[in-house]
C-alpha atoms as a PDB file:
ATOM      1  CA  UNK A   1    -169.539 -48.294 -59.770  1.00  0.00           C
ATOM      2  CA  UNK A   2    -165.642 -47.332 -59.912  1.00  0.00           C
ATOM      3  CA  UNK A   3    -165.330 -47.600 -63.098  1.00  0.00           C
ATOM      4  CA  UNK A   4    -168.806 -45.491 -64.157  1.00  0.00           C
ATOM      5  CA  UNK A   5    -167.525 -43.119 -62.285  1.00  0.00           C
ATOM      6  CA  UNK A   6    -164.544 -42.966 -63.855  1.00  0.00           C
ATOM      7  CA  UNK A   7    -166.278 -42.380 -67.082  1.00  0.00           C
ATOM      8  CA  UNK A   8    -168.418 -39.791 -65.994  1.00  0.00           C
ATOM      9  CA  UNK A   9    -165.531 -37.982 -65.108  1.00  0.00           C
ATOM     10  CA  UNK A  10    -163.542 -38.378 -68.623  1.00  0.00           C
ATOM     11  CA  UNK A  11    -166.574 -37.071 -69.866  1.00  0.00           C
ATOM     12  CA  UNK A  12    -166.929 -33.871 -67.678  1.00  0.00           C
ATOM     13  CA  UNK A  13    -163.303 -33.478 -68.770  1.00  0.00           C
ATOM     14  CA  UNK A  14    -163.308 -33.656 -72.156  1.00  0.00           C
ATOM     15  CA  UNK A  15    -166.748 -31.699 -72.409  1.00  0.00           C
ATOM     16  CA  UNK A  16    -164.737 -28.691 -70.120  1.00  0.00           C
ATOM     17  CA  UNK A  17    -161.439 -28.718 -72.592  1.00  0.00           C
ATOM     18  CA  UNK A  18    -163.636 -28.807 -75.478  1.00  0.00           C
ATOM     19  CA  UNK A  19    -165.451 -25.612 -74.249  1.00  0.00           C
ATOM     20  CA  UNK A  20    -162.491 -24.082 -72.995  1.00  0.00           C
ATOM     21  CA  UNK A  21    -160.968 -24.695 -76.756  1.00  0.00           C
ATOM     22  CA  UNK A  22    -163.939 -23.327 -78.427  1.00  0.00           C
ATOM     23  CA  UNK A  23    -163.848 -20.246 -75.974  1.00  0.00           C
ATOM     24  CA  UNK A  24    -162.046 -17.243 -77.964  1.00  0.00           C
ATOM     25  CA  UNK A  25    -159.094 -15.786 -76.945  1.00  0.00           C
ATOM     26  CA  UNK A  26    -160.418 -12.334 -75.103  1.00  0.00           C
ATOM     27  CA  UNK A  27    -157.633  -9.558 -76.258  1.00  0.00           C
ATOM     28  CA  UNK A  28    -156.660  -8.008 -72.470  1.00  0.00           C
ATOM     29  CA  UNK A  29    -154.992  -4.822 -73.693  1.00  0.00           C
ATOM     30  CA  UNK A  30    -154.392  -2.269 -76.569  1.00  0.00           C
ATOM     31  CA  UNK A  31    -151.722  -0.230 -77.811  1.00  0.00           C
ATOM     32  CA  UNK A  32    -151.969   3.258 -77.998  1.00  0.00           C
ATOM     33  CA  UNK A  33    -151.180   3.356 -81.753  1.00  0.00           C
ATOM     34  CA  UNK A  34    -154.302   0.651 -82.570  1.00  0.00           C
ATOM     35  CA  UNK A  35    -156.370   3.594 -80.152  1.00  0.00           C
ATOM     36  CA  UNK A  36    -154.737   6.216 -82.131  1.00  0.00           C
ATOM     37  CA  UNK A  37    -156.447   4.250 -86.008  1.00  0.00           C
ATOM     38  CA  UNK A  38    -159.918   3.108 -83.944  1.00  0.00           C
ATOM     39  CA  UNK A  39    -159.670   6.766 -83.460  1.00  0.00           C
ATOM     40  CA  UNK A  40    -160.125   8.452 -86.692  1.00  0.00           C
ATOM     41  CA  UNK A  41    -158.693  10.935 -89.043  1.00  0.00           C
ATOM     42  CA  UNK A  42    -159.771  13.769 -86.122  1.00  0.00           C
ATOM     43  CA  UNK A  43    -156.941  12.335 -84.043  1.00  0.00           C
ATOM     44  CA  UNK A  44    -154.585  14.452 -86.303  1.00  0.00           C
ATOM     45  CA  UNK A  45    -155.101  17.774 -85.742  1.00  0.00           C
ATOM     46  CA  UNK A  46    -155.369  17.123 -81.978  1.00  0.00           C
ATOM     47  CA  UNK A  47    -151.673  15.583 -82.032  1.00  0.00           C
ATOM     48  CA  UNK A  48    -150.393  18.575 -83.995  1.00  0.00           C
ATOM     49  CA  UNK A  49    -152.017  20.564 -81.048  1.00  0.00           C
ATOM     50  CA  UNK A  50    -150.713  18.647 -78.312  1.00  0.00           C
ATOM     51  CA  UNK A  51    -147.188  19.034 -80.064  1.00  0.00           C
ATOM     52  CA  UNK A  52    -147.671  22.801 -80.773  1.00  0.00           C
ATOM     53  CA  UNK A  53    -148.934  22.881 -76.897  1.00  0.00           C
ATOM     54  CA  UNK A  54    -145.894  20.871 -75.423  1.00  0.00           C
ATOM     55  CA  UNK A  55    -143.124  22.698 -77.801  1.00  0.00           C
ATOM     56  CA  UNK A  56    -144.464  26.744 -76.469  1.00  0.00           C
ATOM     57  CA  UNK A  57    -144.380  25.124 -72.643  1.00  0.00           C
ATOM     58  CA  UNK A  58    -141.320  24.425 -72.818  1.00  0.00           C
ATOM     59  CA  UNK A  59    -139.691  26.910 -75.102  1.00  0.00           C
ATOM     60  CA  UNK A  60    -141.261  29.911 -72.955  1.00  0.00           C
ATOM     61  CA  UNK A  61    -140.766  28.399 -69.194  1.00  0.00           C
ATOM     62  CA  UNK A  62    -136.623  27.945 -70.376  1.00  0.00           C
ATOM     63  CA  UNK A  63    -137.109  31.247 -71.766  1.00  0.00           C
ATOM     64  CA  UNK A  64    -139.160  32.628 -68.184  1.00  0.00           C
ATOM     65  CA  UNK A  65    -136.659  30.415 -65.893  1.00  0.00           C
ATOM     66  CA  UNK A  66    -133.382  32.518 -67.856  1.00  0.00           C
ATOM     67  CA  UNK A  67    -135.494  35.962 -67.214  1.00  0.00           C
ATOM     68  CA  UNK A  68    -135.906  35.099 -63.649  1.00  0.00           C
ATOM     69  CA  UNK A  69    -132.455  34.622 -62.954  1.00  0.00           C
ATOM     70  CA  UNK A  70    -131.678  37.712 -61.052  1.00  0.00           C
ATOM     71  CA  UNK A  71    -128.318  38.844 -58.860  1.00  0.00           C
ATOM     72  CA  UNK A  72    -129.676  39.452 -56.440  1.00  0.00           C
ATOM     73  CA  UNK A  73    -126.614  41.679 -55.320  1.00  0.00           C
ATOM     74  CA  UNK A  74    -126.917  43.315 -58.368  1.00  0.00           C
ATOM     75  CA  UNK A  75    -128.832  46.425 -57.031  1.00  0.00           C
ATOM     76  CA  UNK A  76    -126.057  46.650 -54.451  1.00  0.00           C
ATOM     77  CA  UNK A  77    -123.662  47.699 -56.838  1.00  0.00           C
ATOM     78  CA  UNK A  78    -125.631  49.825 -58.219  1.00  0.00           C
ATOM     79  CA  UNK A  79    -126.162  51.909 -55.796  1.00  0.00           C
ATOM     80  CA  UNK A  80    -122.631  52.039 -54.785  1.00  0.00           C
ATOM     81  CA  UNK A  81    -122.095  53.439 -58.143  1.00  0.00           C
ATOM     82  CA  UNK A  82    -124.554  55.937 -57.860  1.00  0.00           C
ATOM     83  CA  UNK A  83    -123.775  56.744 -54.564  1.00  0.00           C
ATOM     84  CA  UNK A  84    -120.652  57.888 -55.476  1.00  0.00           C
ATOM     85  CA  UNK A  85    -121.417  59.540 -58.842  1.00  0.00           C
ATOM     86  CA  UNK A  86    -119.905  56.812 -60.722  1.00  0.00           C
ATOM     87  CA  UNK A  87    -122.785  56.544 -63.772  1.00  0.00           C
ATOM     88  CA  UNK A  88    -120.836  55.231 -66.042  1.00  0.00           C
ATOM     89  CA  UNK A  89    -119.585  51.822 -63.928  1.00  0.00           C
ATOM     90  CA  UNK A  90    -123.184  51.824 -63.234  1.00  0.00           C
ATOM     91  CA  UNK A  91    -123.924  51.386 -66.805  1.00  0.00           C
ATOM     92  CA  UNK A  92    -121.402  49.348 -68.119  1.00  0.00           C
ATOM     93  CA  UNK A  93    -122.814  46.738 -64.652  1.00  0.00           C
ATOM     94  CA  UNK A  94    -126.302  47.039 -66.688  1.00  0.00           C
ATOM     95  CA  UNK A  95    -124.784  45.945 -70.187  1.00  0.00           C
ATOM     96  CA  UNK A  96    -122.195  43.159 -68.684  1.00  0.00           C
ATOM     97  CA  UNK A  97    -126.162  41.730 -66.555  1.00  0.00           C
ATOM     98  CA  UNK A  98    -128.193  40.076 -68.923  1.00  0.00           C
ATOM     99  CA  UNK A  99    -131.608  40.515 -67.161  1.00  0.00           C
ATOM    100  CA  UNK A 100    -134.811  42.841 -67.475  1.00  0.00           C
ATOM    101  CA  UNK A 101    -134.212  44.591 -64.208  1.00  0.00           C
ATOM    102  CA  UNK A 102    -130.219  45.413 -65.851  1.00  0.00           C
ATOM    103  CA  UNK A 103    -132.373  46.511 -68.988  1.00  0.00           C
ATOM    104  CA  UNK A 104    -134.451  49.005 -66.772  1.00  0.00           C
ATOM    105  CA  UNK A 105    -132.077  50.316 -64.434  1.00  0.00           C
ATOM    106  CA  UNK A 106    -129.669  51.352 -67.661  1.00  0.00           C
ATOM    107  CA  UNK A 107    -132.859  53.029 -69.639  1.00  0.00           C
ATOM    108  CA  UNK A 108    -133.228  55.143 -66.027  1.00  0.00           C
ATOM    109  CA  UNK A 109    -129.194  55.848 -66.044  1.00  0.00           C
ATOM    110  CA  UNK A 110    -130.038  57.228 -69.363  1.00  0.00           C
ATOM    111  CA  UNK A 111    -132.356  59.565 -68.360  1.00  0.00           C
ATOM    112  CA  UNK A 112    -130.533  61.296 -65.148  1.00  0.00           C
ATOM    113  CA  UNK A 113    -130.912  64.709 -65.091  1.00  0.00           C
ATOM    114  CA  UNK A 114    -134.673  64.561 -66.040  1.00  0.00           C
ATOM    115  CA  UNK A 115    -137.759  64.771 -63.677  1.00  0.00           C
ATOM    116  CA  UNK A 116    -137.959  61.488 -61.775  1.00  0.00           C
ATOM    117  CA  UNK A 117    -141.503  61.481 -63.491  1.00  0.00           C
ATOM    118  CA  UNK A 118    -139.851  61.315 -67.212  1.00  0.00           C
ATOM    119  CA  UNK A 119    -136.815  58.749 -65.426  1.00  0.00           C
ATOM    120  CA  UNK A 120    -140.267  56.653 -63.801  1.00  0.00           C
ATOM    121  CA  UNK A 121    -142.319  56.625 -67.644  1.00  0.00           C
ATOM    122  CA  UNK A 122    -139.157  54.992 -69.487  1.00  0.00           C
ATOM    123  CA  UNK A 123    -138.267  52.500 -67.252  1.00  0.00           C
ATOM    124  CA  UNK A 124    -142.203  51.222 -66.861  1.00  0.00           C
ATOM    125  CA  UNK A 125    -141.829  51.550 -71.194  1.00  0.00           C
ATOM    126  CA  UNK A 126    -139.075  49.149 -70.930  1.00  0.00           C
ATOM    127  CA  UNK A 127    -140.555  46.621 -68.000  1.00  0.00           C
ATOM    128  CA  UNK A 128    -143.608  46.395 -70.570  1.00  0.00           C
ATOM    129  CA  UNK A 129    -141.640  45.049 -73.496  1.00  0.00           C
ATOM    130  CA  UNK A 130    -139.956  42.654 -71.126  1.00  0.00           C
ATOM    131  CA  UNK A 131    -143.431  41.329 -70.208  1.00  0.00           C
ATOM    132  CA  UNK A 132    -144.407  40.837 -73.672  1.00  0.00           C
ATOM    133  CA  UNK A 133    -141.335  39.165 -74.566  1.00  0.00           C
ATOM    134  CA  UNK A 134    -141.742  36.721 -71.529  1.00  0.00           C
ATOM    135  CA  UNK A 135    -145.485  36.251 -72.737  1.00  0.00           C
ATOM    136  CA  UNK A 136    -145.156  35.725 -76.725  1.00  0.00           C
ATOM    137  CA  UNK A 137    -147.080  32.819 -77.819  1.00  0.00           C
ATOM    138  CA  UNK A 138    -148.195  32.442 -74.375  1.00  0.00           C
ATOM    139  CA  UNK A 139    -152.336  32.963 -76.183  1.00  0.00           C
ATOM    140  CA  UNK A 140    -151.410  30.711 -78.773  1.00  0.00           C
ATOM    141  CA  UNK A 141    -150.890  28.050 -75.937  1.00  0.00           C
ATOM    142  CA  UNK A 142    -154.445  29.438 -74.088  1.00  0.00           C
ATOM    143  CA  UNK A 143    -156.237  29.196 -77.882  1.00  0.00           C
ATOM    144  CA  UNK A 144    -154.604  25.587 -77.606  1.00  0.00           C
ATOM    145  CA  UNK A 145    -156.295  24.842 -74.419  1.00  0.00           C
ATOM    146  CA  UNK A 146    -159.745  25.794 -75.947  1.00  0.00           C
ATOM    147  CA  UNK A 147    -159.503  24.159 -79.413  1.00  0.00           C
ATOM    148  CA  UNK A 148    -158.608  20.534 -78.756  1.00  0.00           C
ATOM    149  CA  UNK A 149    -161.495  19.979 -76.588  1.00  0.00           C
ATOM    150  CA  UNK A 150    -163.930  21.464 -79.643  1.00  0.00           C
ATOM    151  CA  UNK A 151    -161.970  19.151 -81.650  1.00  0.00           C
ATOM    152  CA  UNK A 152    -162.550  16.252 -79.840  1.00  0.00           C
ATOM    153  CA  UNK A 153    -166.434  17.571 -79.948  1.00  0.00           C
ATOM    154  CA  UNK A 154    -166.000  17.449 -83.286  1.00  0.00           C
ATOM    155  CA  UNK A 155    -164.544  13.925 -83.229  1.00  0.00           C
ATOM    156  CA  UNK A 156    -167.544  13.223 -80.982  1.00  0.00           C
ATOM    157  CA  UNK A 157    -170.463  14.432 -84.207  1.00  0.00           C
ATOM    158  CA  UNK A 158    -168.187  12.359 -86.425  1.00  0.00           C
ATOM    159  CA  UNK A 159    -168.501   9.703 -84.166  1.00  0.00           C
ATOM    160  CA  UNK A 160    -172.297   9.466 -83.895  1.00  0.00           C
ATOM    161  CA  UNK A 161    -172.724   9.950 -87.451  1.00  0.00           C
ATOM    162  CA  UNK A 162    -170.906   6.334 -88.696  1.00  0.00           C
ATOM    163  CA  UNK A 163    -172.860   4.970 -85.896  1.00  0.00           C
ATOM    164  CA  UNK A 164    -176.387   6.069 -87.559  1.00  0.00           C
ATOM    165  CA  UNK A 165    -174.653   5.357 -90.925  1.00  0.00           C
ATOM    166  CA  UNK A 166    -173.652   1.999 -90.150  1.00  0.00           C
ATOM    167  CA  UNK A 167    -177.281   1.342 -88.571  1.00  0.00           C
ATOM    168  CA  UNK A 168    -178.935   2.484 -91.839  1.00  0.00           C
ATOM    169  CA  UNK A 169    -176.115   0.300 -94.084  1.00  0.00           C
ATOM    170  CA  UNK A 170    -176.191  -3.075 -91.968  1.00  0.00           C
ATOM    171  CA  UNK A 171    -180.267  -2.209 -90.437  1.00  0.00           C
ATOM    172  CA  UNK A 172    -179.085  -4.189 -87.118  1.00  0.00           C
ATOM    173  CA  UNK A 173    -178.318  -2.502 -83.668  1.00  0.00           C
ATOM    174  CA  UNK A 174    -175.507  -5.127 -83.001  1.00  0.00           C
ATOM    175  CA  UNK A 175    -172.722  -3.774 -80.891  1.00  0.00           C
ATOM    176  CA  UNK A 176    -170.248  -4.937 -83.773  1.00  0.00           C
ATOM    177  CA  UNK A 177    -172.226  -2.202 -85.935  1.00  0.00           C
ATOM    178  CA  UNK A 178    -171.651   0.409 -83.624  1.00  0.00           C
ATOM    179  CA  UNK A 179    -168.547   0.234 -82.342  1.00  0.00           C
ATOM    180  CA  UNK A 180    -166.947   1.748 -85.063  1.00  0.00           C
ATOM    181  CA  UNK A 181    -168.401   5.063 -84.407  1.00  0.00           C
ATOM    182  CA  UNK A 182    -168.716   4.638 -80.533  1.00  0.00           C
ATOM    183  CA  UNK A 183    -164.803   4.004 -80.781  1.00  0.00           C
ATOM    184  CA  UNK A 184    -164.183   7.124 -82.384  1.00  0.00           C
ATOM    185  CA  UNK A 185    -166.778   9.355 -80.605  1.00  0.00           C
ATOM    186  CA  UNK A 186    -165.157   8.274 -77.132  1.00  0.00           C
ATOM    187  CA  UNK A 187    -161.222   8.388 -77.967  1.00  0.00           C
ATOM    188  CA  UNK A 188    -161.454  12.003 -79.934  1.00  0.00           C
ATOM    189  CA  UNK A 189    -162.994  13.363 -76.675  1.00  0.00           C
ATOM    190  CA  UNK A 190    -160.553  11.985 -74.394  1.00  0.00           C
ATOM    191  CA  UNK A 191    -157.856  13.333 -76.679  1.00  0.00           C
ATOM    192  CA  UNK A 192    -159.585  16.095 -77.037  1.00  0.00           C
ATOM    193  CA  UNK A 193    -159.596  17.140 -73.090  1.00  0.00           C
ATOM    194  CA  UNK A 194    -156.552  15.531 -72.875  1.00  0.00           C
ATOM    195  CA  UNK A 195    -154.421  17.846 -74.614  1.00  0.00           C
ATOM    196  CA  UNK A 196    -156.843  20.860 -73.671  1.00  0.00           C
ATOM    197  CA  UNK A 197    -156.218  19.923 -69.819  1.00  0.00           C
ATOM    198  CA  UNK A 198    -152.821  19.754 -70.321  1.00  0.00           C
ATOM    199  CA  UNK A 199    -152.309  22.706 -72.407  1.00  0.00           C
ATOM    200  CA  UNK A 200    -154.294  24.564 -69.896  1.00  0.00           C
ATOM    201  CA  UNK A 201    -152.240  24.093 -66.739  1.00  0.00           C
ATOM    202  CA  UNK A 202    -149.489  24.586 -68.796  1.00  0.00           C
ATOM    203  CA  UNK A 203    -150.864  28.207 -69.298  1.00  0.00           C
ATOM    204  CA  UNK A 204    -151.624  28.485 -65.769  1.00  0.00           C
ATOM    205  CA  UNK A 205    -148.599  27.366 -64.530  1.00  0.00           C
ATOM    206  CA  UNK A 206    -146.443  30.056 -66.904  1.00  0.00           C
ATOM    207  CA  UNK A 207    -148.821  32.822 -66.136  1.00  0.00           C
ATOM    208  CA  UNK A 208    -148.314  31.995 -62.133  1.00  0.00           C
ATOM    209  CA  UNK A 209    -144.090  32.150 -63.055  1.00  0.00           C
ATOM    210  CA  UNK A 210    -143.923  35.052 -65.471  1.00  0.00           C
ATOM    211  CA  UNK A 211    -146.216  36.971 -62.581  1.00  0.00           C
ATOM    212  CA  UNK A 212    -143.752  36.265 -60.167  1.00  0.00           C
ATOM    213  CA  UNK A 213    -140.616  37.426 -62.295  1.00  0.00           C
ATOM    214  CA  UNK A 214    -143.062  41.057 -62.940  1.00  0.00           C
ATOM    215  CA  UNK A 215    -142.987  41.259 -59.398  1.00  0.00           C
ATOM    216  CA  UNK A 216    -139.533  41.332 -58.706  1.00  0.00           C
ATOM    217  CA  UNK A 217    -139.238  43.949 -61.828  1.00  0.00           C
ATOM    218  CA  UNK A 218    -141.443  46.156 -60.091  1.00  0.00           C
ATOM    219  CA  UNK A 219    -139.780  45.746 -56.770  1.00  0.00           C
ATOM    220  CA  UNK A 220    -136.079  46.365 -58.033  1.00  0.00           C
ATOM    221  CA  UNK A 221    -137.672  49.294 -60.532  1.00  0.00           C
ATOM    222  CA  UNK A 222    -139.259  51.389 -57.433  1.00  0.00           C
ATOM    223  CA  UNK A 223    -135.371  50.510 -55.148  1.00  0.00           C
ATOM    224  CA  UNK A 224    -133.837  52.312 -58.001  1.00  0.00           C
ATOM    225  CA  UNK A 225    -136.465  55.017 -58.118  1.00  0.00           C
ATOM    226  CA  UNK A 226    -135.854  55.165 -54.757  1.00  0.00           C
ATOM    227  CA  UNK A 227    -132.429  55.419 -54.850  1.00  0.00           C
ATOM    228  CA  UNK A 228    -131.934  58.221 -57.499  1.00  0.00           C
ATOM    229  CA  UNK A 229    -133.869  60.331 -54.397  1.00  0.00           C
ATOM    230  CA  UNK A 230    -131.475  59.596 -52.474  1.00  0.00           C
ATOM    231  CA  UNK A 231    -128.683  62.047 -51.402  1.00  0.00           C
ATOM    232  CA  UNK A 232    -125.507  61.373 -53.769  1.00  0.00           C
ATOM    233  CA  UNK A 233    -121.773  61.033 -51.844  1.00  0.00           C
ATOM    234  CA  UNK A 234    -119.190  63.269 -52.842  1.00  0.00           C
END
């Protein structure tokens, strides 16, 4: 009886590591770059989007963080200059500050003497070409933020087409036919929102600090309006 046993269970054993040999290796992960070639050819204009997307972000908010950089005791001098009729210290502070609000206050310095309405038109003229300059290429990073979804649409229409193609080549519905297509349909569109999400709150996230830098231009702008009202010390 031992010893049948004992046979019985060599067998069981050698049945279970023959099965377990036979049994294929299952692959547990895969690289990005072997998701990049499942993928397709679409995957390449969504990476030159997602580079175009990540070099704006960070080109404009270095260029937004250096416009927001304001002295804050900057209009303080100011209007101790004008206070005491000293224009030009007042505009050689504006050239020596390298900020829009210094850029605005000098344009008004320029145009003393004139109606406050005339001194009120150049200084908005110059606040609006600092706003464009703190928002160039910002719509080529929202156009960004619309197009690599469509392109991972696109990806997606590629996608189902091999799928049907390989169906009509091979005439089997075997998952090994379809993956192919199903592989690229499914990684373009995550690509595809991928870089559109991230281009998007980029966008968003610029837009929130260039509003906040505006906002301070228009606060200093109307103190120096303000201040030209003001009686001037003798």
């Amino acid at each position: 009886m031992i010893l049948q046993i004992t046979q019985n269970t060599g067998a069981v054993a050698d049945t279970l590591h023959k099965a377990a040999a036979a049994t294929p290796t299952i692959e547990q992960s895969i690289s990005l770059w072997d998701l990049a070639e499942k993928g397709g050819p679409i995957l390449i204009p969504i990476a030159l989007l997602s580079i175009a997307a990540l070099y704006i972000f960070f080109e404009r908010f270095f260029t937004i963080q250096r416009y927001a950089k304001i002295d804050m005791n900057f209009m303080n001098q100011i209007r101790d200059h004008v206070h005491h009729g000293n224009i030009e210290a007042a505009r050689a502070l504006c050239k020596a500050t390298n900020s829009p609000v210094s850029r605005m206050v000098e344009k008004g310095l320029m145009r003393l003497g004139k109606p406050i309405k005339d001194i009120e038109g150049a200084i908005e003229n110059v606040g609006k070409l600092e706003i464009y300059q703190m928002e160039r290429n910002m719509g080529v990073l929202s156009t960004i933020a619309g197009l690599a979804p469509m392109f991972g649409f696109l990806g997606t229409i590629f996608g189902v087409i091999k799928i049907f193609y390989q169906i009509h080549l091979q005439n089997s519905l075997e998952i090994g036919t379809i993956s192919g297509g199903l592989y690229v349909k499914m990684i373009s569109s995550g690509a595809g929102l991928l870089v559109g999400i991230i281009a998007y709150a980029g966008f968003q996230f610029l837009t929130h600090r260039i509003d906040r830098v505006v906002n301070q231009m228009e606060i200093n702008a109307v103190e120096f309006i303000d201040l030209l009202e003001e009686p001037v010390k003798h």
